[in-house]
Protein backbone atom coordinates (compact mmCIF):
# COMPACT_ATOMS: atom_id res chain seq x y z
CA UNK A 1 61.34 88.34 -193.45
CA UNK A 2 59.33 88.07 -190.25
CA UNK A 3 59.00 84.31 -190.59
CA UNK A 4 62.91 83.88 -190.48
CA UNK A 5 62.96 85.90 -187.55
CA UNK A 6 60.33 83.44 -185.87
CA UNK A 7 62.14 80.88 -187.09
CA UNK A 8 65.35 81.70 -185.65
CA UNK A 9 64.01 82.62 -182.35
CA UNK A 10 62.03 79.78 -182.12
CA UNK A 11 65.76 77.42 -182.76
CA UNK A 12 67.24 80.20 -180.48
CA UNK A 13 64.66 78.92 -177.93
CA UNK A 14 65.18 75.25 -177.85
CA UNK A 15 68.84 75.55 -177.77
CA UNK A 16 68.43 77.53 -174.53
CA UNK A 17 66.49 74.77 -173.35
CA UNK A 18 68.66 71.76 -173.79
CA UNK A 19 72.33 73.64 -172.65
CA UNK A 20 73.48 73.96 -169.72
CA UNK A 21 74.44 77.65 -168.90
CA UNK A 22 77.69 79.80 -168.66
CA UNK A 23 80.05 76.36 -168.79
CA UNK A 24 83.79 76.82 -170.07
CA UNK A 25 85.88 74.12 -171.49
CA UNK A 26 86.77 73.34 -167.82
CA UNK A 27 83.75 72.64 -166.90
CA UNK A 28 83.01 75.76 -164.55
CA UNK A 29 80.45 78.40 -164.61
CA UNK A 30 81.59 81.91 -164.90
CA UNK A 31 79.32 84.27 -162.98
CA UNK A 32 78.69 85.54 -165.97
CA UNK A 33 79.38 85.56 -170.23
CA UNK A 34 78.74 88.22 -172.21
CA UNK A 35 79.10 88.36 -175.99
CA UNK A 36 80.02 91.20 -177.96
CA UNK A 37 79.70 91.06 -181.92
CA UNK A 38 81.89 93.78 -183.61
CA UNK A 39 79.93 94.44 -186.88
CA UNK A 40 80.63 93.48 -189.83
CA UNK A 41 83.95 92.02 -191.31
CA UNK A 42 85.93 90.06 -194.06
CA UNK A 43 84.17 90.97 -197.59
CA UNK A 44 81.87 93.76 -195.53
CA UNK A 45 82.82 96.45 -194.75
CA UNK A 46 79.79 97.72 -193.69
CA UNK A 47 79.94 102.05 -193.83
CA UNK A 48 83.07 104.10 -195.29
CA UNK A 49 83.36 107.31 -194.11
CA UNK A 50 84.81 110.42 -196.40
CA UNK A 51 88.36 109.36 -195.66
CA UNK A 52 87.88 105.80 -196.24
CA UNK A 53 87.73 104.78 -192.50
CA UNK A 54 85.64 101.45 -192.76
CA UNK A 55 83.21 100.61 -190.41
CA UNK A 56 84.13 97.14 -189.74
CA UNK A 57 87.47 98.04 -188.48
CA UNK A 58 85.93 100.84 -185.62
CA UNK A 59 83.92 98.14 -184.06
CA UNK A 60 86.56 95.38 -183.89
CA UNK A 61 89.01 98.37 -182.22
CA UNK A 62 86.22 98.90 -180.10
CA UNK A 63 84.70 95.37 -178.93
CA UNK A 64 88.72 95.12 -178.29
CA UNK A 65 88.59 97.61 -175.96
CA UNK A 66 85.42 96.64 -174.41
CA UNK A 67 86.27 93.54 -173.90
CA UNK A 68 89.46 94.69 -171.71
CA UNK A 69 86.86 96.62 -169.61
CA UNK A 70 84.61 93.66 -168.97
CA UNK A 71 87.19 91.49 -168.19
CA UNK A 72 88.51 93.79 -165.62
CA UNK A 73 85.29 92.39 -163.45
CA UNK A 74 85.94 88.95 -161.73
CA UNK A 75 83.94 85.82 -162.81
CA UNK A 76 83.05 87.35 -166.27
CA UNK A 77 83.98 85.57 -169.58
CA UNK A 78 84.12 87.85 -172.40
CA UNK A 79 83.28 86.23 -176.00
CA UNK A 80 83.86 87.82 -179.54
CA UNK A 81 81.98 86.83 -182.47
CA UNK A 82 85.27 87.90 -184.33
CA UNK A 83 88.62 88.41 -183.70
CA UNK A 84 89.84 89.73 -186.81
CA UNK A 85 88.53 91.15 -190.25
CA UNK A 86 86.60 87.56 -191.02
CA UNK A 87 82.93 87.90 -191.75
CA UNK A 88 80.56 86.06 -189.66
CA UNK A 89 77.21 85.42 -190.80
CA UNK A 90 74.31 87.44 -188.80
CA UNK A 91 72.45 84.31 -187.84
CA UNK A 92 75.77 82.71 -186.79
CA UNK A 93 76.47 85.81 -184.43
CA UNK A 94 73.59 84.89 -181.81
CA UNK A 95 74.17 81.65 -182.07
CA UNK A 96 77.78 81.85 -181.04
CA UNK A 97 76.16 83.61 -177.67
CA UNK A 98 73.30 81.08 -177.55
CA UNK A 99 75.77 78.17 -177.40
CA UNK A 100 77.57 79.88 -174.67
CA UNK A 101 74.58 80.40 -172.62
CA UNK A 102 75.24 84.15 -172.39
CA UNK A 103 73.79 86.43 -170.06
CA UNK A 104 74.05 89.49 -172.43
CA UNK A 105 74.82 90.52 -176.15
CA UNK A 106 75.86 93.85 -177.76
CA UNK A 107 76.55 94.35 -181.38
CA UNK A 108 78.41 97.00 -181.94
CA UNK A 109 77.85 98.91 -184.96
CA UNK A 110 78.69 102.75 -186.53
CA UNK A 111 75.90 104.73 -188.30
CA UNK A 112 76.07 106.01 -191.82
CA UNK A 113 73.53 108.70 -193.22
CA UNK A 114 73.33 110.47 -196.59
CA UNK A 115 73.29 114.03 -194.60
CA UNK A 116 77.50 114.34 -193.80
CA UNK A 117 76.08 116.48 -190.60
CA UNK A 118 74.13 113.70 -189.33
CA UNK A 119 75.78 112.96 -185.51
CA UNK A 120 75.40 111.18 -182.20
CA UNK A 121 74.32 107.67 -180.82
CA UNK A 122 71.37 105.63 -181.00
CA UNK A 123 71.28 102.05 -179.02
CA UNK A 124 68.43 99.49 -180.57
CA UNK A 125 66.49 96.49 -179.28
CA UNK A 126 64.41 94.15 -181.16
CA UNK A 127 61.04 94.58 -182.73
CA UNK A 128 59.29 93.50 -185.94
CA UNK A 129 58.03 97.42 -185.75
CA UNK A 130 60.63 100.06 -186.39
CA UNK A 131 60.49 102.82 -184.25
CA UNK A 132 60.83 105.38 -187.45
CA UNK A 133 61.21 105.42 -190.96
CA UNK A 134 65.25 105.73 -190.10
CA UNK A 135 65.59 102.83 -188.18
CA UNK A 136 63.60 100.87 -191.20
CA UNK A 137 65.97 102.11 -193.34
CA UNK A 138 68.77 101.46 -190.75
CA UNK A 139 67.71 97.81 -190.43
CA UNK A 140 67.36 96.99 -194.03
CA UNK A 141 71.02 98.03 -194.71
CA UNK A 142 72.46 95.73 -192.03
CA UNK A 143 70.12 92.84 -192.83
CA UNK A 144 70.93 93.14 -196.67
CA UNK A 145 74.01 90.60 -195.76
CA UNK A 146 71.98 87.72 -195.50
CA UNK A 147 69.23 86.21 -197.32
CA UNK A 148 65.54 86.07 -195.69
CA UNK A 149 65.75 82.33 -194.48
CA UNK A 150 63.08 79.65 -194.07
CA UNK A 151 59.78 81.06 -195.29
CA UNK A 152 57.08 81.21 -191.94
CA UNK A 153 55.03 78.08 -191.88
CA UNK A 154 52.27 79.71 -189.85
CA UNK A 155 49.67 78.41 -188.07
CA UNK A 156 52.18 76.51 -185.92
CA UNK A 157 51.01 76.49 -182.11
CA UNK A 158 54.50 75.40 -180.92
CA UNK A 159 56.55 77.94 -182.51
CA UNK A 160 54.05 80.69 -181.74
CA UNK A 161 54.57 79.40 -177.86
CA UNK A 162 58.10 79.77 -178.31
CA UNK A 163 57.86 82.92 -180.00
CA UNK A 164 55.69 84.39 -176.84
CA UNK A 165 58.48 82.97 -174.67
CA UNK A 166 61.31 84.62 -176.41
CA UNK A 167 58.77 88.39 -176.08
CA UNK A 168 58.14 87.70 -172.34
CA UNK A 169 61.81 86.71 -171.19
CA UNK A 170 63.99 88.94 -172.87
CA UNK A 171 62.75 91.81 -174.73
CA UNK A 172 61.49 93.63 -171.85
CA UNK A 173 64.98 93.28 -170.54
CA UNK A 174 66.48 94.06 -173.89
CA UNK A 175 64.55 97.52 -173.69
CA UNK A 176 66.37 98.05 -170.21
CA UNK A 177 70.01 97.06 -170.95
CA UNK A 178 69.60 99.33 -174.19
CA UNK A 179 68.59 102.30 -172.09
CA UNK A 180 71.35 101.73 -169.48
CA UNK A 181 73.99 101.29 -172.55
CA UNK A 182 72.16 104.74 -173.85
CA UNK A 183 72.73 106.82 -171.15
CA UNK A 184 76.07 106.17 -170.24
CA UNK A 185 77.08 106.78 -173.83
CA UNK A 186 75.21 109.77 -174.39
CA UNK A 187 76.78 111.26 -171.35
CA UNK A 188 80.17 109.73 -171.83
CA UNK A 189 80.47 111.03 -175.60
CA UNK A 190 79.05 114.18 -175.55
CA UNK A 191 77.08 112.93 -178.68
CA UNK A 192 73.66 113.79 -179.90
CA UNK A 193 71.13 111.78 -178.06
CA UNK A 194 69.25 110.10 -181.04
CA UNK A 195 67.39 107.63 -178.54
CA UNK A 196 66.75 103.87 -177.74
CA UNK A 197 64.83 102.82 -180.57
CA UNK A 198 63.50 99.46 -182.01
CA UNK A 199 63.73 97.64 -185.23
CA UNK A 200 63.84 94.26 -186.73
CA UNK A 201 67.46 93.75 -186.68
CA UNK A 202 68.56 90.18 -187.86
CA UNK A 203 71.24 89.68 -185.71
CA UNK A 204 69.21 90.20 -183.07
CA UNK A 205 66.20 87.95 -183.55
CA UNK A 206 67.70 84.92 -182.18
CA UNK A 207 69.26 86.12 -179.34
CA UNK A 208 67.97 84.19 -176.02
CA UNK A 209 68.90 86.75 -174.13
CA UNK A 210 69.03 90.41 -173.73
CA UNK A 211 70.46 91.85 -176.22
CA UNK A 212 70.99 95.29 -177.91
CA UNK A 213 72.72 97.05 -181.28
CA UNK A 214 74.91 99.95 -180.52
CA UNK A 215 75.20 102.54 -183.10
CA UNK A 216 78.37 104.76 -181.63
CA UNK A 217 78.58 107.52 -183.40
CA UNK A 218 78.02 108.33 -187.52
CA UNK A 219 80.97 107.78 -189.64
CA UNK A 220 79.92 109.31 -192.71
CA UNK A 221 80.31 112.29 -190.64
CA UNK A 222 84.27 113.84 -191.16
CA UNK A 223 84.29 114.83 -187.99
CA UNK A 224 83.10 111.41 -186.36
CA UNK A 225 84.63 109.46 -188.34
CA UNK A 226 87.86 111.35 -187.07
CA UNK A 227 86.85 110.88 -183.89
CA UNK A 228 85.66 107.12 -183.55
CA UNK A 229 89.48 106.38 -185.13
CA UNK A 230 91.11 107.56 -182.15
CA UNK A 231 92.03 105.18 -179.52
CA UNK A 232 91.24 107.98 -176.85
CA UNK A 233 87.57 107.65 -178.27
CA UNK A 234 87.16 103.77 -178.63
CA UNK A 235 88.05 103.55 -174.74
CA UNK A 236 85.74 106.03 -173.74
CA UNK A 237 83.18 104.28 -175.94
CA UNK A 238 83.87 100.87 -173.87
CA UNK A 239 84.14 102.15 -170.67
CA UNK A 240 80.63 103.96 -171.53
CA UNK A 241 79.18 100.66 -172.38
CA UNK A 242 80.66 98.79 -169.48
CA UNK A 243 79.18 101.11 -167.23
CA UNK A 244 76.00 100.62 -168.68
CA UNK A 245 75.93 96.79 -168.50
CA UNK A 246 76.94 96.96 -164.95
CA UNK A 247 74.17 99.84 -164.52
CA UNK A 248 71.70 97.03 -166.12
CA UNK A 249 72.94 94.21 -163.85
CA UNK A 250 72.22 96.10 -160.97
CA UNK A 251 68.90 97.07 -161.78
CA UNK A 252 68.03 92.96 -162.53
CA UNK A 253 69.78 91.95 -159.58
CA UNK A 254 68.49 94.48 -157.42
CA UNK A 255 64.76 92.89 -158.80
CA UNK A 256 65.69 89.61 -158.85
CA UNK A 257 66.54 89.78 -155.28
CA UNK A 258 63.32 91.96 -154.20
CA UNK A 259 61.20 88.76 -155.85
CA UNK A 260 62.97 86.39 -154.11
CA UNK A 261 62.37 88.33 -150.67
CA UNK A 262 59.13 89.25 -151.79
CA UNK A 263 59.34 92.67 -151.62
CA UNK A 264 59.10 93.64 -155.35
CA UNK A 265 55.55 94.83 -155.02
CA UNK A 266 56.52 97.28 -152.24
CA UNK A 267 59.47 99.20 -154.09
């Protein structure tokens, strides 16, 4: 399995390389694109709670809703990996925000556990290691959708420079937009704070740029899944993750701008 996910990032990689960034069908940059990937769809459902709320139909409702925030900033252009109930394949979800040259991607997702109590958030970011034996088991459920892809060749010095590229330029900011995301939810919801935590998520290994997996609440739990079928609760759930994507943007730009004064070292 960790060989696709080389191999992916390593394609993810070069297709940064040779697009040009942020351009719309009219030629002109938005300040910025962000892609959000509603979980699931079409054939899977992903989790069904107790009374038969699916999964794949909370996070459509609420990338729908997030979206609408979002686009209430100027100069942002908001892209869906679906629509509707049509399943898209994992590997097909980056690459959707790859091709767009986007700036950040969330997948939103809602939990399942065998313990109906089981509550509150957790926010992810990529990493062959899984933070616990939970978010193993987490991962392996939503990569069981696709097969394990191109077997790792090894030994290959480009894709291992590629690979290093992919660690150094956008995990590290992965890590942060997950923990902005996080807290804003956390504080938004009310929820159990379950942490940021990493594991090898497919659908995020080929992202080119930061990018995180939202778990919003647990669905298998009556009382969530109640809850995350309200519209009351999918627009709190948005604005929460708005808030932390601007929280996240001003952090970067706030750094971005101390290295270009050179004042970074002094903060």
């Amino acid at each position: 399995m960790e060989g696709a996910f080389k191999y992916i990032a390593a394609a993810a990689v070069l297709t940064l390389f040779f697009a040009p960034r942020g351009f719309g069908a009219d030629g002109i940059a938005p300040q910025r694109v962000i892609v959000l990937d509603p979980g699931h769809g079409g054939d899977d459902a992903g989790a069904v709670g107790p009374d038969g709320v699916r999964e794949k139909d909370i996070t459509l409702a609420v990338a729908k809703e997030l979206e609408a925030e979002l686009s209430k900033s100027p100069g942002t252009r908001i892209i869906l990996t679906r629509t509707d109930d049509t399943f898209i394949p994992l590997g097909e979800r980056t690459n959707i925000a790859n091709r767009a040259r986007a700036d950040i991607f969330v997948s939103i997702h809602a939990n399942s556990a065998y313990k109906r109590d089981a509550s509150g958030v957790e926010t992810y970011f990529l990493s062959f290691e899984a933070s616990d034996s939970d978010s193993r088991k987490l991962a392996a459920i939503e990569n069981n959708v696709i097969s394990a892809g191109p077997e790792d060749k090894g030994g290959n010095d480009i894709e291992s420079i590629i690979w290093d590229l992919v660690e150094t330029e956008t995990l590290k900011e992965s890590e942060e937009l997950a923990g902005s995301v996080h807290d804003r939810l956390v504080k938004a919801t009310n929820g159990e704070n379950r942490g940021v935590k990493q594991a090898p998520f497919f659908v995020l290994a080929g992202a080119t740029m930061p990018a995180v997996l939202v778990e919003v609440g647990f669905i298998s739990n009556p009382e969530e899944e109640k809850k995350l079928s309200s519209e009351g609760a999918q627009k709190t759930i948005a604005a929460a993750i708005s808030s932390g994507v601007a929280d996240f943007e001003k952090k970067l730009g706030k750094r971005e701008g101390l290295l270009k004064t050179g004042r970074y070292d002094k903060e």
